[in-house]
N, C-alpha and C. Protein backbone atom coordinates (compact mmCIF):
# COMPACT_ATOMS: atom_id res chain seq x y z
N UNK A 1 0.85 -1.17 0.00
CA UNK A 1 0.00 0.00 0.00
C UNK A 1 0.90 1.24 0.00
N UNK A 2 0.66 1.95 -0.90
CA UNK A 2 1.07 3.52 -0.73
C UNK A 2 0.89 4.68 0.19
N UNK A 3 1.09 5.70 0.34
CA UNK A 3 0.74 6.59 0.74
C UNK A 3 -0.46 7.54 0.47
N UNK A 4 -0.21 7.27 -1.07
CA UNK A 4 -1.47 7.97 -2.15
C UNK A 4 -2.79 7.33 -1.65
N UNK A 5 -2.74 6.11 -1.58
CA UNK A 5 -3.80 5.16 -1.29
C UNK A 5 -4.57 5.53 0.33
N UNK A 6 -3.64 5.52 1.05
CA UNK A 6 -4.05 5.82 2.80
C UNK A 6 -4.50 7.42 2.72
N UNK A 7 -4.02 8.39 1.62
CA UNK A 7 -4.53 9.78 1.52
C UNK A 7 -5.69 9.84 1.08
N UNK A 8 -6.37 8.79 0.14
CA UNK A 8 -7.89 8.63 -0.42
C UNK A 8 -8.30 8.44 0.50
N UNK A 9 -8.21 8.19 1.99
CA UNK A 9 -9.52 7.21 2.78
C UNK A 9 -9.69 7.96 4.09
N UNK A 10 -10.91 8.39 4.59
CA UNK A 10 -10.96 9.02 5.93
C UNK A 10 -10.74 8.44 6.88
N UNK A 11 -10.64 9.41 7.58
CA UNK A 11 -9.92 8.49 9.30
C UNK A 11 -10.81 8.73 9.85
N UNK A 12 -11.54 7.76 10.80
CA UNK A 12 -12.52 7.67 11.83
C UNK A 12 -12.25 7.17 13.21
N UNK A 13 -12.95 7.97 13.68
CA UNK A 13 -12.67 6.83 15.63
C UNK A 13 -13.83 5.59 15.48
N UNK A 14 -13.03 5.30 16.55
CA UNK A 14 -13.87 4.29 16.77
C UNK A 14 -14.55 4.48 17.97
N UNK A 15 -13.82 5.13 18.91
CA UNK A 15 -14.53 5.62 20.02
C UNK A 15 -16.13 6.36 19.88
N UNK A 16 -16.55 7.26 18.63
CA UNK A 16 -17.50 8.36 18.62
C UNK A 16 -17.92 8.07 17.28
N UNK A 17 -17.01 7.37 16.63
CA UNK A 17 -17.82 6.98 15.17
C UNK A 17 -17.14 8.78 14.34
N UNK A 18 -16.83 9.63 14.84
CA UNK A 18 -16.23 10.89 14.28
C UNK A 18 -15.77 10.94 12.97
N UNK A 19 -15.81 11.69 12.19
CA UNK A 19 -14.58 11.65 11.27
C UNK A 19 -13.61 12.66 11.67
N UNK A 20 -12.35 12.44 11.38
CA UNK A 20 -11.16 13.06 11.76
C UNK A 20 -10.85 13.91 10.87
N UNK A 21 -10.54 13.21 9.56
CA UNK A 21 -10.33 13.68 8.37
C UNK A 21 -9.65 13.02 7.09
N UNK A 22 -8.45 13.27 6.88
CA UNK A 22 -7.43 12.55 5.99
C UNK A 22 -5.76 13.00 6.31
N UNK A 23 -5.16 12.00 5.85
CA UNK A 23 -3.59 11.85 6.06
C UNK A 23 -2.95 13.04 4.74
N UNK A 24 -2.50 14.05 5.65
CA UNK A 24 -1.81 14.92 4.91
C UNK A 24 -0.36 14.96 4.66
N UNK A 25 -0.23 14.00 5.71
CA UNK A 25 1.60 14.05 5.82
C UNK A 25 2.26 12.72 6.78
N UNK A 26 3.30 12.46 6.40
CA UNK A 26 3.60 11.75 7.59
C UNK A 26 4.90 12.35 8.15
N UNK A 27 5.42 11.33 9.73
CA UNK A 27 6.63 12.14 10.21
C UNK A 27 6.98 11.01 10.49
N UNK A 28 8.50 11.02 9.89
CA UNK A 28 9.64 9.47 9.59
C UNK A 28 10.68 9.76 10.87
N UNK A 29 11.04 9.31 11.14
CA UNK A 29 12.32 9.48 12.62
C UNK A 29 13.85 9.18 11.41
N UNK A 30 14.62 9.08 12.01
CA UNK A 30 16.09 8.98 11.93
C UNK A 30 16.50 8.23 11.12
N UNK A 31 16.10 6.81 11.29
CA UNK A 31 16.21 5.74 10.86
C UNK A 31 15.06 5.32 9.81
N UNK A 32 14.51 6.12 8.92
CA UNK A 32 13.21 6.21 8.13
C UNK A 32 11.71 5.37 8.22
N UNK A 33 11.83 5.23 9.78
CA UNK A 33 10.48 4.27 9.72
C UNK A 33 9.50 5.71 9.91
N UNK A 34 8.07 5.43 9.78
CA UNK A 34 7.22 6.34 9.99
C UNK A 34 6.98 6.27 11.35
N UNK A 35 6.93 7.62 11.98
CA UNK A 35 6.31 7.39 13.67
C UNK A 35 5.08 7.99 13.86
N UNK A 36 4.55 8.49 12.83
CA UNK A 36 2.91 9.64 12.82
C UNK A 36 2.19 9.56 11.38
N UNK A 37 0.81 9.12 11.47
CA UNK A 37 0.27 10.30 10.01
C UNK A 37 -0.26 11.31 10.99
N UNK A 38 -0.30 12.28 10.31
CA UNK A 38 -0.73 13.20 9.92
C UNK A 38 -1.78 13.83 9.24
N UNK A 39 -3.06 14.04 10.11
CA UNK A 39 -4.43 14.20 9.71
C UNK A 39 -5.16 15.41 9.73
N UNK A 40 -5.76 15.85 8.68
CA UNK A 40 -5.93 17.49 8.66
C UNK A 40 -7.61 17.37 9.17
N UNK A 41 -8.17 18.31 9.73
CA UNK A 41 -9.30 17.48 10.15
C UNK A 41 -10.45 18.46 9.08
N UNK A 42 -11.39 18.13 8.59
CA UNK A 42 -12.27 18.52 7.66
C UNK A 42 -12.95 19.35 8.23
N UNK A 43 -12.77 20.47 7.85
CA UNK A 43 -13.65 21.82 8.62
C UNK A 43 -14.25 22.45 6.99
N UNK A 44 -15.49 23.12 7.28
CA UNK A 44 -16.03 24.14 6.12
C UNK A 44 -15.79 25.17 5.86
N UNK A 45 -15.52 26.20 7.07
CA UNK A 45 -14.57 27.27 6.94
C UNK A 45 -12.81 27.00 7.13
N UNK A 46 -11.98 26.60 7.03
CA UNK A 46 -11.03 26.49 6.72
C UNK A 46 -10.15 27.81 7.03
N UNK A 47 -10.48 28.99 6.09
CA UNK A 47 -9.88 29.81 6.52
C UNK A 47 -9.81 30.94 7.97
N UNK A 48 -11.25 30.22 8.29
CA UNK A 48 -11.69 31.37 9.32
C UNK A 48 -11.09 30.18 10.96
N UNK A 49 -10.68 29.11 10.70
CA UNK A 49 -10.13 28.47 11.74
C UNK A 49 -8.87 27.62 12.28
N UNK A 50 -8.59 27.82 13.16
CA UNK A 50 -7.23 27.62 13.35
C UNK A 50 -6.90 25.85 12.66
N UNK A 51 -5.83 25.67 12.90
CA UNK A 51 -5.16 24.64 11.75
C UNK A 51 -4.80 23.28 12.86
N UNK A 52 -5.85 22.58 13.46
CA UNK A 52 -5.64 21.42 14.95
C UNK A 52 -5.14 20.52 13.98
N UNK A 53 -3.82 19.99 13.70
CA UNK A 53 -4.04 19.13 13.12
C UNK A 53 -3.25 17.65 14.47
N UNK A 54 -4.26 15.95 13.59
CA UNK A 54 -4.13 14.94 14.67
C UNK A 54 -2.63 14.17 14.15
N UNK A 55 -2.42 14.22 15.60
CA UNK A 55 -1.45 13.01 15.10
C UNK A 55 -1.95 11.46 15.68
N UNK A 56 -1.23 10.58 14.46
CA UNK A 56 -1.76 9.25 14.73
C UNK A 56 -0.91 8.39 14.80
N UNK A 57 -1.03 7.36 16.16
CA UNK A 57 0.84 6.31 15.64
C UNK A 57 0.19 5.02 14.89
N UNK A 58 0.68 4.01 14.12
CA UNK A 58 0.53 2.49 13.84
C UNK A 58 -0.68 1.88 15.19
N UNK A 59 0.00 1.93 16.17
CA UNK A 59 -0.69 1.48 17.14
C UNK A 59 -1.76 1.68 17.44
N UNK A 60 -2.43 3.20 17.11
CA UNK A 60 -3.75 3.71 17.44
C UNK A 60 -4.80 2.86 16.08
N UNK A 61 -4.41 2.59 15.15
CA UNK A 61 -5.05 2.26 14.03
C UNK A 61 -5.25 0.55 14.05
N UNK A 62 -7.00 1.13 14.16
CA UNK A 62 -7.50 -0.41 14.37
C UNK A 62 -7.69 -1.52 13.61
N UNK A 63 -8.09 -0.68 11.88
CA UNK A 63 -8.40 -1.23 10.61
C UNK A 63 -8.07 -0.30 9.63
N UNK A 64 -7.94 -1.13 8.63
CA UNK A 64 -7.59 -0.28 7.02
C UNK A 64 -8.78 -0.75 6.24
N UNK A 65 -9.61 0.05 6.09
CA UNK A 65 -10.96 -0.67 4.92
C UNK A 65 -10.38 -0.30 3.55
N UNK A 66 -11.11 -0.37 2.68
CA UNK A 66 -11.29 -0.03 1.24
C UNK A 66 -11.55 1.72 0.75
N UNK A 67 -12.27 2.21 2.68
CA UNK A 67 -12.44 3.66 1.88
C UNK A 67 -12.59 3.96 3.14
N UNK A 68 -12.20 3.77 4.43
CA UNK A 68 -12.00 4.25 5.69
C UNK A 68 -10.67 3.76 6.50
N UNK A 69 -10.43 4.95 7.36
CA UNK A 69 -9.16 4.27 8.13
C UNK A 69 -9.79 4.26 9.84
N UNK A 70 -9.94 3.25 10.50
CA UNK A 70 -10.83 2.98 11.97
C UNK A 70 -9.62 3.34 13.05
N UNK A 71 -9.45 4.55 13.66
CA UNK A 71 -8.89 4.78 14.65
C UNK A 71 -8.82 4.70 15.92
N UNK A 72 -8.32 4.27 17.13
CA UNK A 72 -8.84 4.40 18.43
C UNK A 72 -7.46 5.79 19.05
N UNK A 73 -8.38 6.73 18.87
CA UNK A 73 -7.76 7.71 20.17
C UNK A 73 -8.64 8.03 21.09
């Protein structure tokens, strides 16, 4: 799986059923493994609000569907 691929699919809790949003970025450590995505969270005004964005580790991520990503934070 790509990156491109995990950027098509929303991130959801699982806790609230929420949507979060989508993977805008990730953050690699030293040794190039990934330690975060990086999730912008879907707002309608955009410009009129500040910029929360989530971080997520491997561990928090419960499932990978076809067109959702199932999170537990």
């Amino acid at each position: 799986m790509r990156i491109s691929d995990l950027q098509r699919k929303d991130v959801v809790s699982i806790k609230d059923g929420k949507r979060l949003g989508r993977i805008i970025d990730l953050e690699i450590n030293g040794l190039g493994n990934i330690e975060y995505l990086i999730v912008e969270p879907k707002r309608f005004f955009r410009l009129f609000t500040s910029n929360d964005e989530t971080t997520i580790t491997f561990k928090q991520i419960n499932k990978i569907g076809e067109d959702v990503i199932l999170v537990e934070i």
